[in-house]
Protein backbone atom coordinates (compact mmCIF):
# COMPACT_ATOMS: atom_id res chain seq x y z
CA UNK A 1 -1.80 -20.32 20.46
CA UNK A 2 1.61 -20.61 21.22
CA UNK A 3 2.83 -23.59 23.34
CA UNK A 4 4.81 -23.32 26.61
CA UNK A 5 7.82 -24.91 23.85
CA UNK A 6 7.36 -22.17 21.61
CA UNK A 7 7.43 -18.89 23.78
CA UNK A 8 10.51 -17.41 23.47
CA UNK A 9 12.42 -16.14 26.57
CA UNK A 10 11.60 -12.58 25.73
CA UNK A 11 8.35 -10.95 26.15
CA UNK A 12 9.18 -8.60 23.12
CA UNK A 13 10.15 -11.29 21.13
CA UNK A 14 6.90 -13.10 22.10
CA UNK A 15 4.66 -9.97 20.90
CA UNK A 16 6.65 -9.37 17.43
CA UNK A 17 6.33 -13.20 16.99
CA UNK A 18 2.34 -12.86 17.17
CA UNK A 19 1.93 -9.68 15.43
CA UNK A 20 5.46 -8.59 14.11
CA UNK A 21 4.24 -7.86 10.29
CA UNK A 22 2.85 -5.39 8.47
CA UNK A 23 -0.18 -7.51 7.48
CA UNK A 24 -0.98 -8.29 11.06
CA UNK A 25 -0.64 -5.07 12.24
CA UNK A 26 -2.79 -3.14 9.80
CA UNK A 27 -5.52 -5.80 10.66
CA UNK A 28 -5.45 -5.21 14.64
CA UNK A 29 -5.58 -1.89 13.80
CA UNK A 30 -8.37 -1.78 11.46
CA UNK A 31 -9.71 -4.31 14.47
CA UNK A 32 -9.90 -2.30 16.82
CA UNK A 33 -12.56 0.19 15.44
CA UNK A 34 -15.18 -2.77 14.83
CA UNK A 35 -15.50 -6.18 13.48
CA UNK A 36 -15.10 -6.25 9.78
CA UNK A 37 -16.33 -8.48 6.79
CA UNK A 38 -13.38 -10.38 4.97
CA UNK A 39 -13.87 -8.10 1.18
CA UNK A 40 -14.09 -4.74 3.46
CA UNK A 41 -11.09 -5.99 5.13
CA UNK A 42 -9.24 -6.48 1.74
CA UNK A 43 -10.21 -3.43 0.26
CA UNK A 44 -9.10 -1.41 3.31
CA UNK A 45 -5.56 -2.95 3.36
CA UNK A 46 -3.82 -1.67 -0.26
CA UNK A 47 -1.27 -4.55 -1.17
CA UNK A 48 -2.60 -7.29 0.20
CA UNK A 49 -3.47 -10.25 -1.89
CA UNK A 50 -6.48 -12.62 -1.06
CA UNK A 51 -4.12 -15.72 0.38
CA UNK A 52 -2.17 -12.95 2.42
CA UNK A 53 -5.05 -11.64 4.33
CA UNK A 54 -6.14 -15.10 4.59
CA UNK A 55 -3.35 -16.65 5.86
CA UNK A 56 -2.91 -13.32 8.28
CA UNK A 57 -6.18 -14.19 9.47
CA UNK A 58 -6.40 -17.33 10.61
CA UNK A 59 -2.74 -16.89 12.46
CA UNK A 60 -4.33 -14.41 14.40
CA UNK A 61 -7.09 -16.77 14.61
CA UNK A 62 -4.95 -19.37 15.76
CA UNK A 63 -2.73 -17.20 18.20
CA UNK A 64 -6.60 -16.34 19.73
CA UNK A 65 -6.08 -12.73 19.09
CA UNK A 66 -9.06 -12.26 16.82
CA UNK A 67 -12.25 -14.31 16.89
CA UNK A 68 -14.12 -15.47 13.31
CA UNK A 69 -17.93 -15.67 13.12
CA UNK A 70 -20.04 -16.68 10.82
CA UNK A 71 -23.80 -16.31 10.40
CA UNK A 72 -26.00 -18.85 9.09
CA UNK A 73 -27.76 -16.68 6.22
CA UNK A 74 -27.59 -17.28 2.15
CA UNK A 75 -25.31 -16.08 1.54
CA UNK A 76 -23.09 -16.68 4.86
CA UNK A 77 -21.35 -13.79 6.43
CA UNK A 78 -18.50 -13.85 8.68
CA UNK A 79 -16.96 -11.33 10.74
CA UNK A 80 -13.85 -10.79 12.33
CA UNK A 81 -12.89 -8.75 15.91
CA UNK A 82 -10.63 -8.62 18.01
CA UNK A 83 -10.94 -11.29 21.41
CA UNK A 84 -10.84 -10.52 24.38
CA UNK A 85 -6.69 -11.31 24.41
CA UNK A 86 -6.69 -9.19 21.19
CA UNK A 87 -8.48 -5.99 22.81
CA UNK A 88 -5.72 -6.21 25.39
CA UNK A 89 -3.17 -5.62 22.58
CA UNK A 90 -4.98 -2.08 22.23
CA UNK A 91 -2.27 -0.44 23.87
CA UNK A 92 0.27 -1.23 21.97
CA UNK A 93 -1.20 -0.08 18.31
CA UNK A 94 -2.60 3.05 20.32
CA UNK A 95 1.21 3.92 21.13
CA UNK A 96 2.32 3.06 17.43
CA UNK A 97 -0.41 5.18 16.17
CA UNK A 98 0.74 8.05 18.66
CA UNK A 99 4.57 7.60 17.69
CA UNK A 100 3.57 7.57 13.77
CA UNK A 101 1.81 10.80 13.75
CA UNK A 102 4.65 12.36 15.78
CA UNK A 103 7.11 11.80 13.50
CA UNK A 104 4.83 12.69 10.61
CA UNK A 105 4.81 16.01 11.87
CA UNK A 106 8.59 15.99 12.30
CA UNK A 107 9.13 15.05 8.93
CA UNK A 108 6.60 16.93 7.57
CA UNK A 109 7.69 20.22 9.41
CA UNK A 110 11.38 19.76 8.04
């Protein structure tokens, strides 16, 4: 998480600063339908290397947006969701998702 030094003055500054890439973003969203495995996550997301999603996912990790769980079986499996503060953030991808297929159909109708 952020620390009281680290939050900027602005609130929007303090959202794009937690989630303000495409990486990030593409995770929430996939996120918010379930928890996913780390290779479904990958495959889901084209681009995105192995480090990328990696690094992407323990940010989020960090920033207690997403929580990380792993099961004690051979072999382990871990699962990502969204926490509790991360389920809150629904909102916001709900209203990018809205405004994206709006102006698909704009563009698509011109």
């Amino acid at each position: 998480m952020l620390t009281k030094e680290e939050l900027p003055d602005c609130p929007v500054q303090t959202t794009v600063q937690l989630i303000g890439n495409k990486w990030k973003i593409l995770i929430l969203r996939n996120l918010m339908t379930r928890p996913w495995r780390f290779n479904e996550m990958q495959r889901s997301i084209p681009g995105i290397s192995q480090k990328v999603l990696t690094d992407n996912l323990r940010a989020l990790e960090s920033d207690g947006i997403i929580t990380r769980t792993v099961y004690p079986e051979v072999p382990p499996r871990v699962e990502y969701a969204l926490s509790d503060l991360g389920d809150s953030m629904r909102p916001i991808i709900s209203a990018m998702e809205a405004w994206g297929r709006g102006y698909q159909r704009i563009v698509r109708e011109n």
